[in-house]
N, C-alpha and C. Protein backbone atom coordinates (compact mmCIF):
# COMPACT_ATOMS: atom_id res chain seq x y z
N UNK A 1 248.84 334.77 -31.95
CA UNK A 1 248.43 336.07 -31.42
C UNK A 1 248.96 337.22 -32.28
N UNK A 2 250.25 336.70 -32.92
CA UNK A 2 250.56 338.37 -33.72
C UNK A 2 249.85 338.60 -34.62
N UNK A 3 249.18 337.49 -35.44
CA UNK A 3 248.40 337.43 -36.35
C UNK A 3 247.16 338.21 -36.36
N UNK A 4 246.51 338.10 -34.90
CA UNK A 4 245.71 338.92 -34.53
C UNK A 4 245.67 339.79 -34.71
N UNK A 5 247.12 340.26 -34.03
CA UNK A 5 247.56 342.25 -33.89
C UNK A 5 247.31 342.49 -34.84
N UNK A 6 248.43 342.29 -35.86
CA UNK A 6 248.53 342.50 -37.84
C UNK A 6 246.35 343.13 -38.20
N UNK A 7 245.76 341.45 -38.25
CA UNK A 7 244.67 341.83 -38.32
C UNK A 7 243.43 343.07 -37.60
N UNK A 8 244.22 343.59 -36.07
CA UNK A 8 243.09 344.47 -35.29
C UNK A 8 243.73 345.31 -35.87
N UNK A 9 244.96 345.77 -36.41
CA UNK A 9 245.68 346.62 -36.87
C UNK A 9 245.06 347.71 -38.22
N UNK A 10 244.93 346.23 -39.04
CA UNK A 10 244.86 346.47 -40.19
C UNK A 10 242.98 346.61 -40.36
N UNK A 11 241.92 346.39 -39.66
CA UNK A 11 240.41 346.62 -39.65
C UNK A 11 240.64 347.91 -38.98
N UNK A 12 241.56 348.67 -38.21
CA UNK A 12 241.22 350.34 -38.03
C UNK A 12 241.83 350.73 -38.98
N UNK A 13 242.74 350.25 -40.00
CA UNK A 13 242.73 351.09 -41.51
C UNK A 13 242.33 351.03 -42.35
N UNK A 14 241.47 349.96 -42.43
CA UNK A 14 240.37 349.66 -43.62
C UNK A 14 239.11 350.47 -42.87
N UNK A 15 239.10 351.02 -41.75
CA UNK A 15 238.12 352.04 -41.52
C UNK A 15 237.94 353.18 -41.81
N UNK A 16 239.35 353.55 -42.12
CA UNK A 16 239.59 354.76 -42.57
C UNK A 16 240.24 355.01 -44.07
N UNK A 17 240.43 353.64 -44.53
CA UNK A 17 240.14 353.94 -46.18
C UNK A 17 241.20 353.52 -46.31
N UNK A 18 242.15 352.92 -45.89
CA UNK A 18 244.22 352.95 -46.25
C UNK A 18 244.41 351.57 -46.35
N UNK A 19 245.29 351.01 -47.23
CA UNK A 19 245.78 349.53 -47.35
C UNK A 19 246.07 349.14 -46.04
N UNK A 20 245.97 347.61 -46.42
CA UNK A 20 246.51 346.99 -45.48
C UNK A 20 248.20 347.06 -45.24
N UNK A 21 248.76 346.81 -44.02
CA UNK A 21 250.17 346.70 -43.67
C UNK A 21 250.25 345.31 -44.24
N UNK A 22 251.72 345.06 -44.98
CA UNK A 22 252.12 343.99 -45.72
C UNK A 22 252.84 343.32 -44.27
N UNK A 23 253.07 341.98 -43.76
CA UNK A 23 254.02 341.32 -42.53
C UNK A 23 255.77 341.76 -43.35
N UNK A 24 256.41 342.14 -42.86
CA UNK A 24 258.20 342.49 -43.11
C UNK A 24 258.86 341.41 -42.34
N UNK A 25 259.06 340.47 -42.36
CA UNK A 25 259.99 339.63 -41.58
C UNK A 25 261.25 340.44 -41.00
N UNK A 26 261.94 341.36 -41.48
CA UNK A 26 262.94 341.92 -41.05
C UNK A 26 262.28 342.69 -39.70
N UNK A 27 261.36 343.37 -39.91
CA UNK A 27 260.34 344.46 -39.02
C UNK A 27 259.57 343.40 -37.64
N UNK A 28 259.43 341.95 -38.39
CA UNK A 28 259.16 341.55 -37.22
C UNK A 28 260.43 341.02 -36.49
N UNK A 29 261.91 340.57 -37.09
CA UNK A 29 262.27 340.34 -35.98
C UNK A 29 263.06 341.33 -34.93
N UNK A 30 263.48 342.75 -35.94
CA UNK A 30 263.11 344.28 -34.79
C UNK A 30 261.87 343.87 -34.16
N UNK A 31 261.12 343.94 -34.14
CA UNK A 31 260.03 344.00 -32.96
C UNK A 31 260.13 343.10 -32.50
N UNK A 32 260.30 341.42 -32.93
CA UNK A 32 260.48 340.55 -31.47
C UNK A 32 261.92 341.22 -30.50
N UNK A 33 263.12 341.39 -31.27
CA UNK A 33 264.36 341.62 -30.18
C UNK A 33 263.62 342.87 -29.16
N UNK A 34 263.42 343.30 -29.72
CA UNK A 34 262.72 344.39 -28.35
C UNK A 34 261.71 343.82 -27.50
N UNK A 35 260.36 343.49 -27.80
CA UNK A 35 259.22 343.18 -27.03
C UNK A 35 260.19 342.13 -26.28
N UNK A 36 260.77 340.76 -27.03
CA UNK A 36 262.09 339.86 -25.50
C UNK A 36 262.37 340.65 -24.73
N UNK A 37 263.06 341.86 -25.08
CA UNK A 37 263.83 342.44 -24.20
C UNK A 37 263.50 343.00 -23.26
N UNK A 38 262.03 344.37 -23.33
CA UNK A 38 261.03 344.47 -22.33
C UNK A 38 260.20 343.61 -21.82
N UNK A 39 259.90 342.71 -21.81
CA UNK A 39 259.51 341.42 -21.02
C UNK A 39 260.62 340.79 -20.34
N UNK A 40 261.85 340.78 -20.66
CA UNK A 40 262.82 339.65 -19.75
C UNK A 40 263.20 341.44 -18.62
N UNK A 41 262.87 342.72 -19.21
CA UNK A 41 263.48 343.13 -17.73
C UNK A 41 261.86 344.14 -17.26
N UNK A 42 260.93 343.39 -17.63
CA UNK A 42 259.72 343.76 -17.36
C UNK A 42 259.45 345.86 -17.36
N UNK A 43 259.85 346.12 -18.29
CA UNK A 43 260.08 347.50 -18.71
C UNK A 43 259.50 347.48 -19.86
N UNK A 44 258.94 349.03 -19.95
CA UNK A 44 257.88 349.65 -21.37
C UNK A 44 258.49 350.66 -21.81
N UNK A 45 259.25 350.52 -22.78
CA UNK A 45 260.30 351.96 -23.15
C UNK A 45 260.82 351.56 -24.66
N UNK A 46 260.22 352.67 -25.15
CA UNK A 46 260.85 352.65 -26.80
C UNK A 46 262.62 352.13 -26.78
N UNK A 47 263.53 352.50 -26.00
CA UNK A 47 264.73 352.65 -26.21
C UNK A 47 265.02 351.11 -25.52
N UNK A 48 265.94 350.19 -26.05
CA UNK A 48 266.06 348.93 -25.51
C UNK A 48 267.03 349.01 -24.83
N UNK A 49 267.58 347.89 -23.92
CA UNK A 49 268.48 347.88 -22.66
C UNK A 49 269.83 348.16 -23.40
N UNK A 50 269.67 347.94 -24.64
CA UNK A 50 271.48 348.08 -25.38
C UNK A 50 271.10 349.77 -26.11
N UNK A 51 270.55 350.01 -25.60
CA UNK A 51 270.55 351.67 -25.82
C UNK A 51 269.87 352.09 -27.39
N UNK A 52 269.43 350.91 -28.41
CA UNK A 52 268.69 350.68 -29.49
C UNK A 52 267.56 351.50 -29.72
N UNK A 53 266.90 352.51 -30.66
CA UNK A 53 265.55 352.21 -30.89
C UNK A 53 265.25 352.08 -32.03
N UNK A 54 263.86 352.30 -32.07
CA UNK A 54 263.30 351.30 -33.80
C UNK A 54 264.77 351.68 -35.00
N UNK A 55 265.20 352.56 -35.47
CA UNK A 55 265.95 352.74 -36.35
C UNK A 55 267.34 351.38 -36.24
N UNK A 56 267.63 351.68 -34.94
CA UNK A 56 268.95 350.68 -35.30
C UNK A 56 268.14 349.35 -34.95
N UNK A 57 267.21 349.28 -34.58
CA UNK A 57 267.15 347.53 -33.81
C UNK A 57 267.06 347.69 -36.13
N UNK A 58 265.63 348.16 -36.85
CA UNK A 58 265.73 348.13 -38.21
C UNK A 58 267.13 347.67 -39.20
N UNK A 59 268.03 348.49 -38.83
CA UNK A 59 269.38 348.60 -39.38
C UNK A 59 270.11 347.53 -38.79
N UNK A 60 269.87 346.97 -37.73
CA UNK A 60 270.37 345.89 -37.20
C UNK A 60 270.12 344.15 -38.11
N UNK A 61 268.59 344.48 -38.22
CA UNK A 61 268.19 343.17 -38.86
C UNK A 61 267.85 343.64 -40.60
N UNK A 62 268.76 344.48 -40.94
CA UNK A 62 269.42 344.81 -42.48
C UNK A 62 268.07 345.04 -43.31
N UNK A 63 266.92 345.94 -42.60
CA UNK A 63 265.74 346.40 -43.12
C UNK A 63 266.31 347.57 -44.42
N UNK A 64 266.19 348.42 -45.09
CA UNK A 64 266.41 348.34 -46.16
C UNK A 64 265.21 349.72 -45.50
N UNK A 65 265.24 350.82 -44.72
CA UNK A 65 264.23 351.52 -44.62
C UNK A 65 264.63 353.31 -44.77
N UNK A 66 263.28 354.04 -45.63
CA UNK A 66 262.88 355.50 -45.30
C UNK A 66 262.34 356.03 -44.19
N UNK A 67 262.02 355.20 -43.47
CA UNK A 67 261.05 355.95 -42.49
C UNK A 67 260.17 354.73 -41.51
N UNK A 68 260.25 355.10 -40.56
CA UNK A 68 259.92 353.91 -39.28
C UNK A 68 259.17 354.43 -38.05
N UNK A 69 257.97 353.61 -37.05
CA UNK A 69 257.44 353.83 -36.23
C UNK A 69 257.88 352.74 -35.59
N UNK A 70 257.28 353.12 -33.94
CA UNK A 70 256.97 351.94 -33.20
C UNK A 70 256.10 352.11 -32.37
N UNK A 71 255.28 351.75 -32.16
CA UNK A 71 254.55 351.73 -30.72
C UNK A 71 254.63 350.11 -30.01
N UNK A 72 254.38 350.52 -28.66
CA UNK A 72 254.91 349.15 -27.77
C UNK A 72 253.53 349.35 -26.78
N UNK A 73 253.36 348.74 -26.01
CA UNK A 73 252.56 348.75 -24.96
C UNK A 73 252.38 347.76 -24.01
N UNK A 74 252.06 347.09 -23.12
CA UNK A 74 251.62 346.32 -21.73
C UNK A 74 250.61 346.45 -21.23
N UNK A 75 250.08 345.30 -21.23
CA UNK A 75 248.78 345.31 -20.54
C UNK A 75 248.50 343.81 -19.32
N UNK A 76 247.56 343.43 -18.88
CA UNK A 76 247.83 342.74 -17.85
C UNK A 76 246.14 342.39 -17.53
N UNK A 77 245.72 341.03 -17.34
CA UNK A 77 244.31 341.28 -16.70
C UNK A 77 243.45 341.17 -17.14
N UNK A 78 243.44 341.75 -18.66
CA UNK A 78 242.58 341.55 -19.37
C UNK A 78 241.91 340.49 -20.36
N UNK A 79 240.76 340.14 -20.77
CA UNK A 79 240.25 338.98 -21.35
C UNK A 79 240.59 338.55 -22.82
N UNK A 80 240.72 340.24 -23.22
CA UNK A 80 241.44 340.18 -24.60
C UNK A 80 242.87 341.26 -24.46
N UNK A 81 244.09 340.70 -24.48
CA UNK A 81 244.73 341.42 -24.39
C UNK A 81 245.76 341.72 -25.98
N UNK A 82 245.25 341.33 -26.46
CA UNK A 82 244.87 342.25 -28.18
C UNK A 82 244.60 343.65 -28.38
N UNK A 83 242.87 343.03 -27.76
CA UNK A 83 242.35 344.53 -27.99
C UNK A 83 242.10 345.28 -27.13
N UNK A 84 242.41 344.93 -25.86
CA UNK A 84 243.11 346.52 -25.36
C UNK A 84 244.39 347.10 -25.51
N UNK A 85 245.44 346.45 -26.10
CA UNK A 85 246.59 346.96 -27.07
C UNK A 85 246.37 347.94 -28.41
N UNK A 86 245.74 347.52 -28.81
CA UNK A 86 244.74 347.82 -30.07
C UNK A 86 244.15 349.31 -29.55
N UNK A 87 242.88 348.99 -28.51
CA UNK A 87 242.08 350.06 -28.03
C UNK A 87 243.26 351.25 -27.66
N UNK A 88 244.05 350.84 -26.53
CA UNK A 88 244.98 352.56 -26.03
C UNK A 88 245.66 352.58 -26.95
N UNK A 89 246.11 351.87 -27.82
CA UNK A 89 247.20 352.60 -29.27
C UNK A 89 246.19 353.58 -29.89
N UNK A 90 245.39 353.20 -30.11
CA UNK A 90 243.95 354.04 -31.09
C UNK A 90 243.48 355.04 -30.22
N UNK A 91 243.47 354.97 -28.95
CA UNK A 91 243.29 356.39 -27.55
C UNK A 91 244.21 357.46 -27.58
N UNK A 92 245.44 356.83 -28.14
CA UNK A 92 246.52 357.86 -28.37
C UNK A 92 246.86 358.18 -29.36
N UNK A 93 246.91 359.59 -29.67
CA UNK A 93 247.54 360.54 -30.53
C UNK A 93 248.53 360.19 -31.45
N UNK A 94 249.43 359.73 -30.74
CA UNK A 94 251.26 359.29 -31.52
C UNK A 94 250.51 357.90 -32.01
N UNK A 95 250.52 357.38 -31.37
CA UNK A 95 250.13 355.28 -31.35
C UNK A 95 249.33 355.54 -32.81
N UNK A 96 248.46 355.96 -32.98
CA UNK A 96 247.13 356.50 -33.47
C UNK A 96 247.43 356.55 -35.09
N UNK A 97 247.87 357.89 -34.83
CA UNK A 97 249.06 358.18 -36.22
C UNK A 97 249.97 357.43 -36.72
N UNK A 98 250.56 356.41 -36.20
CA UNK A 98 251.45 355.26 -36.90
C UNK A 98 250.61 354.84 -37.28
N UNK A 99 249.53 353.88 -36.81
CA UNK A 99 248.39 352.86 -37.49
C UNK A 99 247.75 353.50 -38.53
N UNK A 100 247.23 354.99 -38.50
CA UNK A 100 246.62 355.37 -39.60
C UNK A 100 247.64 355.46 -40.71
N UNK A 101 249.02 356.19 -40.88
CA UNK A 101 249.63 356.47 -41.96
C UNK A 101 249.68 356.10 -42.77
N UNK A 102 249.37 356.82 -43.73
CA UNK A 102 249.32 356.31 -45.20
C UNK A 102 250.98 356.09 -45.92
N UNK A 103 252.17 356.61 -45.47
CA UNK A 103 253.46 356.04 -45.90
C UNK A 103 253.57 354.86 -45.14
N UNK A 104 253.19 354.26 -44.46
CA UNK A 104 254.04 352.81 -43.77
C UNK A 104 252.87 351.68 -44.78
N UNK A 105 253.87 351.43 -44.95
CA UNK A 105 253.27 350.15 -45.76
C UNK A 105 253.70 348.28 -44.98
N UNK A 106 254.62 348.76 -44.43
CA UNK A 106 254.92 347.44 -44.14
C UNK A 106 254.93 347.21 -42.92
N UNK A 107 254.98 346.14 -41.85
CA UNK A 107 254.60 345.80 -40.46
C UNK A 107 255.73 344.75 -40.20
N UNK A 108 255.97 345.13 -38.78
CA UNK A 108 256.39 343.15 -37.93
C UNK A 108 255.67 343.51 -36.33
N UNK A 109 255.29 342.45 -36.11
CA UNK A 109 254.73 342.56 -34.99
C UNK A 109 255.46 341.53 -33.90
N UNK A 110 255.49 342.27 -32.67
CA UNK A 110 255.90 340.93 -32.02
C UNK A 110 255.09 340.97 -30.55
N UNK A 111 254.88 339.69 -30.05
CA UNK A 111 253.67 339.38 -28.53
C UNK A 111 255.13 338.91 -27.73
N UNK A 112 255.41 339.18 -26.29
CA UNK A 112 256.10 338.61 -25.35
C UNK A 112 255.09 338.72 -24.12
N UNK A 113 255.30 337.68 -22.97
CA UNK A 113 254.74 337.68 -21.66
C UNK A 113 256.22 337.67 -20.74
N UNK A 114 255.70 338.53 -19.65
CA UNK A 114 256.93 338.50 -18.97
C UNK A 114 256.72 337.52 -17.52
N UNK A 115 258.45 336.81 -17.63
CA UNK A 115 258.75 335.83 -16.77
C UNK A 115 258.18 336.60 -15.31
N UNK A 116 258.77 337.61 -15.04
CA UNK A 116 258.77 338.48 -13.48
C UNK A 116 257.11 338.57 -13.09
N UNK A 117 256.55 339.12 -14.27
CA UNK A 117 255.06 339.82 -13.98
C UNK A 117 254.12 339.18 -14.65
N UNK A 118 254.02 338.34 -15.64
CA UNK A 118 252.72 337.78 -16.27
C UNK A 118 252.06 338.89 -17.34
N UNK A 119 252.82 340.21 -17.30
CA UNK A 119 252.26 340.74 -18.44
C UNK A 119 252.27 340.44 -19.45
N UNK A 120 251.43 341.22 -20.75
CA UNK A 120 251.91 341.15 -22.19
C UNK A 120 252.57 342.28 -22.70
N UNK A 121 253.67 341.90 -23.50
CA UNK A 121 254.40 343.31 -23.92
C UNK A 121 253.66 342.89 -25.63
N UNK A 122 253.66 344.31 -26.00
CA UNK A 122 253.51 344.14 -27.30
C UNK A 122 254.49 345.03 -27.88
N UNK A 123 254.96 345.31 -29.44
CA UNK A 123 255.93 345.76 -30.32
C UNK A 123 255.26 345.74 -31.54
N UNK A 124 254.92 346.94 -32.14
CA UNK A 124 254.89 347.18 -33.82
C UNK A 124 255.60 347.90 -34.12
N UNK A 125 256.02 347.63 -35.41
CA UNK A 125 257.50 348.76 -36.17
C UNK A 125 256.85 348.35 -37.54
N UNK A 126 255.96 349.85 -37.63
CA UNK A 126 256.13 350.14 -38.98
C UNK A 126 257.43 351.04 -40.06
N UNK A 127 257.14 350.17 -41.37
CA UNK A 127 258.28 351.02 -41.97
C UNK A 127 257.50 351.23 -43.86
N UNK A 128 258.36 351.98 -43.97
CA UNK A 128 258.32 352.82 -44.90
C UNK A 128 259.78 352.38 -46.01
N UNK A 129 259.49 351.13 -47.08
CA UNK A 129 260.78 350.92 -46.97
C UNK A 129 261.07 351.52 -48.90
N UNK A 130 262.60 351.66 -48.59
CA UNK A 130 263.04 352.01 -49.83
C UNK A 130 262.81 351.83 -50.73
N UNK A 131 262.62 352.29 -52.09
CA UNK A 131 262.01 351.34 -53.33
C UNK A 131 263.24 350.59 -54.27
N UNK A 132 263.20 349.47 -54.62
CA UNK A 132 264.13 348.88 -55.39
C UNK A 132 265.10 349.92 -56.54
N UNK A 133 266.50 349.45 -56.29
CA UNK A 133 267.39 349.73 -57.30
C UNK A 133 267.05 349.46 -59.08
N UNK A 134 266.73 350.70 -59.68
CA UNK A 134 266.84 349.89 -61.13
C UNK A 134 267.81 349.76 -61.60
């Protein structure tokens, strides 16, 4: 399923003319520790239960970053619950503007379902990462 995301992600920026997001293993496992975390306490909130957001969960898993997004979302019910993750990120303004940006180059995505509710949490953290030492 993240594979998906990455991909619905990356066909609304090839719509609008911008590379694809590269997968960051560091970026995805910031975004899995969060999306776990809002799914095990069935909560939708940028800021994680240890008081974290995208910057330190980043700095946590030794991302190497200029500049960082996140959008998260929940959904429930639905047949594709992709792309209505996809659809209200792209409905919104902020959500909107991470996916389009032309500085984030790199992605982690992460899918959780929660134990309590049966939802889906989702997590993207784009970043913008430093350029190598010469």
């Amino acid at each position: 399923m993240e594979s998906q995301l990455i991909s619905a992600v990356n066909a609304e920026r090839e719509k609008e003319g911008l590379c694809a997001l590269v997968s960051c293993h560091g970026a995805r496992k910031a975004a899995w520790d969060h999306c776990r975390d809002m799914a095990m306490h069935d909560r939708l909130d940028h800021t994680g239960t240890d008081g974290r957001i995208v910057g330190g969960r980043l700095d946590r898993r030794r991302v190497d970053w200029i500049e960082a997004g996140e959008n998260v979302a929940r959904n429930k019910g639905y047949d594709s619950p992709i792309g209505e993750a996809v659809r209200a990120w792209m409905a919104s303004p902020e959500h909107r503007k991470n996916i389009l940006s032309s500085r984030f180059t790199e992605t982690g995505v992460a899918i959780s379902r929660s134990p309590v509710s049966g939802a889906y949490y989702f997590t993207q953290v784009f970043v913008r990462s430093m350029p190598p030492e010469r």
